[in-house]
N, C-alpha and C. Protein backbone atom coordinates (compact mmCIF):
# COMPACT_ATOMS: atom_id res chain seq x y z
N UNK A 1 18.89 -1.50 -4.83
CA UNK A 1 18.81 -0.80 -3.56
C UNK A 1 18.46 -1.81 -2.48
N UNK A 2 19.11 -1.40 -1.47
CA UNK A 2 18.95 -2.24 -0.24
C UNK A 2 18.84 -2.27 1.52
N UNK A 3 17.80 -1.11 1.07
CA UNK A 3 17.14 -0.67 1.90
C UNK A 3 15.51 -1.37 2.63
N UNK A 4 15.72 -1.42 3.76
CA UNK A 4 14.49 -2.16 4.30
C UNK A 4 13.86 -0.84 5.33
N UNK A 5 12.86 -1.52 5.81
CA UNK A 5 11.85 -0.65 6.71
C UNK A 5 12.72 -0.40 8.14
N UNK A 6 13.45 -1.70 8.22
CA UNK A 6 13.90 -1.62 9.56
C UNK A 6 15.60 -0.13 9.15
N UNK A 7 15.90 -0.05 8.34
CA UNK A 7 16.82 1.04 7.98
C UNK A 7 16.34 2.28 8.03
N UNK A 8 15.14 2.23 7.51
CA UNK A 8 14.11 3.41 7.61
C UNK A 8 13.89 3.82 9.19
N UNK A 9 12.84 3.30 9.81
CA UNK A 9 13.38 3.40 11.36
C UNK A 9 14.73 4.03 11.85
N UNK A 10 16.01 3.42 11.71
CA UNK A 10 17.05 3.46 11.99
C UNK A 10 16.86 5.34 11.22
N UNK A 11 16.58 5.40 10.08
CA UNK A 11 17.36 6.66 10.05
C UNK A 11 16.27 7.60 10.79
N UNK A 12 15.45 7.74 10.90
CA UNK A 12 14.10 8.22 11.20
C UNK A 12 14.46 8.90 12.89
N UNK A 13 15.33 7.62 13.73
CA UNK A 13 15.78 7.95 14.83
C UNK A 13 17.28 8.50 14.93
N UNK A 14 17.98 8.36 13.82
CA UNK A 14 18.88 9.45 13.96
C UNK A 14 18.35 10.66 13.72
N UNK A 15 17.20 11.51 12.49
CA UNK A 15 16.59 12.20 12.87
C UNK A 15 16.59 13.57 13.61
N UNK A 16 15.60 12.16 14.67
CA UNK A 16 15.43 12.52 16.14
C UNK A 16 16.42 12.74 17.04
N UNK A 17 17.12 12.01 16.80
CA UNK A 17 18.62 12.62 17.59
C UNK A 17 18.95 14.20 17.54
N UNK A 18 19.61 14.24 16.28
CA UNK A 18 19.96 15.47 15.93
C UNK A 18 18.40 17.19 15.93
N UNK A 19 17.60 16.40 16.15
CA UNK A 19 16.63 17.39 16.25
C UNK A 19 16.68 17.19 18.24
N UNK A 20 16.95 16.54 18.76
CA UNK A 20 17.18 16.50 20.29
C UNK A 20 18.71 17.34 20.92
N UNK A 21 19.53 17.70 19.68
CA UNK A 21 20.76 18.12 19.89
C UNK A 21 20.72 19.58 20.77
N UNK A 22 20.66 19.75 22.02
CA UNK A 22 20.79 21.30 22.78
C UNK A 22 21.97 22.02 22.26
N UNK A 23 22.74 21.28 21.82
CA UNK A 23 23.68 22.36 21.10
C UNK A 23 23.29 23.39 19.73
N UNK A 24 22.41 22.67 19.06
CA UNK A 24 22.14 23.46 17.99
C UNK A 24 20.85 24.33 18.30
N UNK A 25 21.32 25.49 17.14
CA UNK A 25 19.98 26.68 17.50
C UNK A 25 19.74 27.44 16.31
N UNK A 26 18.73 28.70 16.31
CA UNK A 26 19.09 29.36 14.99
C UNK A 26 18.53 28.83 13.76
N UNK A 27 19.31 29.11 12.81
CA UNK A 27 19.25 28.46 11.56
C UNK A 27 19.95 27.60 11.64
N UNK A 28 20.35 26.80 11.95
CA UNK A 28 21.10 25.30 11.86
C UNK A 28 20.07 24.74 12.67
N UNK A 29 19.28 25.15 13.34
CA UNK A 29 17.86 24.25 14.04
C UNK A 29 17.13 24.35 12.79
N UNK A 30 16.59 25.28 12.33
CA UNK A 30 15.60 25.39 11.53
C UNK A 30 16.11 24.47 9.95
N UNK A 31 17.72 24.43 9.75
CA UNK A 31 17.79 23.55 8.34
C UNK A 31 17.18 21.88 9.06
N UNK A 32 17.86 21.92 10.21
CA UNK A 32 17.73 20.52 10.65
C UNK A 32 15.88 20.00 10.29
N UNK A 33 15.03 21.10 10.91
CA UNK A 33 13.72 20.98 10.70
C UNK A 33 13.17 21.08 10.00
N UNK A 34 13.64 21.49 9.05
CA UNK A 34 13.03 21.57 7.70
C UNK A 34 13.65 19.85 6.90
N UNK A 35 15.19 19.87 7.25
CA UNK A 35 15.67 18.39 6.74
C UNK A 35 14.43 17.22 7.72
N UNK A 36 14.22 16.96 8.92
CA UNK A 36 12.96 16.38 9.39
C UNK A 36 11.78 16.30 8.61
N UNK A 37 11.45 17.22 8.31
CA UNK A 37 9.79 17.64 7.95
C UNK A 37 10.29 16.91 6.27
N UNK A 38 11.07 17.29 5.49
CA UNK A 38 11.29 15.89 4.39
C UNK A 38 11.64 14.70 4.00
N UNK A 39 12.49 13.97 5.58
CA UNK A 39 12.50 13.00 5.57
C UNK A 39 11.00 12.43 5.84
N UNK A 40 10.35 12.81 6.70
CA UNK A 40 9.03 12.87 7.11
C UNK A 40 8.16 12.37 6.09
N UNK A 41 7.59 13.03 5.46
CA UNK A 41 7.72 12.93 3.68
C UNK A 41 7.77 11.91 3.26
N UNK A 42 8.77 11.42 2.82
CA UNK A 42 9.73 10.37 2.15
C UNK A 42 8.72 9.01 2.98
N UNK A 43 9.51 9.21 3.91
CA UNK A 43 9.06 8.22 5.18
C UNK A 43 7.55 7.91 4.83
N UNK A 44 6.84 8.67 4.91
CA UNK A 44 5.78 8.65 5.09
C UNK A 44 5.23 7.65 3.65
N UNK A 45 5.65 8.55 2.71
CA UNK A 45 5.46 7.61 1.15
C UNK A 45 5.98 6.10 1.42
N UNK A 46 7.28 5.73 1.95
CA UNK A 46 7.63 4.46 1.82
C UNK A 46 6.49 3.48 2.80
N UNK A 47 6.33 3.68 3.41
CA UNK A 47 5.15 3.31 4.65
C UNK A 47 3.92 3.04 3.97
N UNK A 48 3.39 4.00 3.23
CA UNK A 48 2.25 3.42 2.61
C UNK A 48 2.53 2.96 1.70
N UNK A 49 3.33 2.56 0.71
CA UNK A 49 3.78 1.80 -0.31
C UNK A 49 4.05 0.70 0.39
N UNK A 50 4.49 -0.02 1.52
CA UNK A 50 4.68 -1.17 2.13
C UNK A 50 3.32 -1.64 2.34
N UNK A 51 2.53 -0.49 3.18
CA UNK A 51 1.13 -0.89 3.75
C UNK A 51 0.18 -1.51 2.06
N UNK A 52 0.74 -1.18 1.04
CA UNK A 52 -0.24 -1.24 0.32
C UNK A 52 0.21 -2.96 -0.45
N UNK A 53 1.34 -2.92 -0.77
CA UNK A 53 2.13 -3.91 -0.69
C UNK A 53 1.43 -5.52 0.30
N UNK A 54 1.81 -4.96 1.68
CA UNK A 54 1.32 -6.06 2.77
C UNK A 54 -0.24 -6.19 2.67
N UNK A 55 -1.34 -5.44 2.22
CA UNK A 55 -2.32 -5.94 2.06
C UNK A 55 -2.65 -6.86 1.10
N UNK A 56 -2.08 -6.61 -0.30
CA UNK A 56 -2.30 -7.16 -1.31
C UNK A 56 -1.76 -8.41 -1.04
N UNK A 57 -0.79 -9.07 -0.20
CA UNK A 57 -0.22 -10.02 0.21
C UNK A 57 -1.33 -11.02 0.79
N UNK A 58 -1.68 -9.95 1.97
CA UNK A 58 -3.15 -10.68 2.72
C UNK A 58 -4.22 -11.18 2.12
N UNK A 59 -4.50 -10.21 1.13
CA UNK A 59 -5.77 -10.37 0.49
C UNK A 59 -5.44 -11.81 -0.65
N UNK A 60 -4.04 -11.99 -1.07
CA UNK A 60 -3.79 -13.34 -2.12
C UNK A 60 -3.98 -14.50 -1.13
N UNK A 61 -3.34 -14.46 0.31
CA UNK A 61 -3.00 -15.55 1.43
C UNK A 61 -4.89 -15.86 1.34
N UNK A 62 -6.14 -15.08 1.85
CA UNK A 62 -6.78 -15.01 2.16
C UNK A 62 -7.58 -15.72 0.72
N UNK A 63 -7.39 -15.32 -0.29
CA UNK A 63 -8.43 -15.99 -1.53
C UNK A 63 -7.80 -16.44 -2.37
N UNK A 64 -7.69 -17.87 -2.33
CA UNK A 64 -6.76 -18.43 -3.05
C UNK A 64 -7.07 -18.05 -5.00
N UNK A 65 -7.92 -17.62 -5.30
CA UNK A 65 -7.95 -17.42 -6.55
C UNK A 65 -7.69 -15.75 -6.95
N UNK A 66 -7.10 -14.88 -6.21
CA UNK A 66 -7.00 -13.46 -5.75
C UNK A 66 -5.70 -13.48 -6.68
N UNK A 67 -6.09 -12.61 -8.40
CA UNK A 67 -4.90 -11.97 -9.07
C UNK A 67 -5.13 -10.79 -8.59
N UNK A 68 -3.92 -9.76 -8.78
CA UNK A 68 -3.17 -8.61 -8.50
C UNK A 68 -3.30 -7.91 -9.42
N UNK A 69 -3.55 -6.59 -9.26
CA UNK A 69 -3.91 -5.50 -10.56
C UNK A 69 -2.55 -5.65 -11.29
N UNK A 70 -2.52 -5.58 -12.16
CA UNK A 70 -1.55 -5.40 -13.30
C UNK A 70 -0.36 -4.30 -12.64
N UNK A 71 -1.15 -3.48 -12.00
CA UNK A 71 0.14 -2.33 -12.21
C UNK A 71 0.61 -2.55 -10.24
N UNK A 72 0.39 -3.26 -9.98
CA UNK A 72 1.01 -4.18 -8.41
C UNK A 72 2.35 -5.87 -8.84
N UNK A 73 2.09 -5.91 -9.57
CA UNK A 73 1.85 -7.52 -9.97
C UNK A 73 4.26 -6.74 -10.61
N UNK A 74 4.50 -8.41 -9.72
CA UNK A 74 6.38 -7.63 -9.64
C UNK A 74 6.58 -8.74 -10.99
């Protein structure tokens, strides 16, 4: 897979687009918002899996003798 954060973004603001659409209403608003509210979700999980990721990074840069829990460690 080859997906990055910056793709994430990217879809995050299409989104927003389509939840900005004045044409749609109804239930075709409400699938759209409900499709939002689980990308949301998703999003949200990948974000802290990065955040948790980029610390453990910091924390090796920062102590040079700093191993990685087993279940982090690629």
């Amino acid at each position: 897979m080859k997906n990055s954060l910056l793709d994430l973004n990217n879809h995050l603001f299409v989104v927003l687009e389509r939840l900005n659409d004045e044409d749609i209403a109804g239930e075709r608003l409400e699938q759209e918002i409900s499709r939002a509210k689980a990308v949301n979700s998703v999003a949200e999980s990948i974000v802290n899996n990065a955040r948790v990721a980029l610390e453990a990074e910091k924390l090796k840069a920062e102590y040079a003798d700093f191993s990685k829990p087993k279940m982090i460690e690629r």
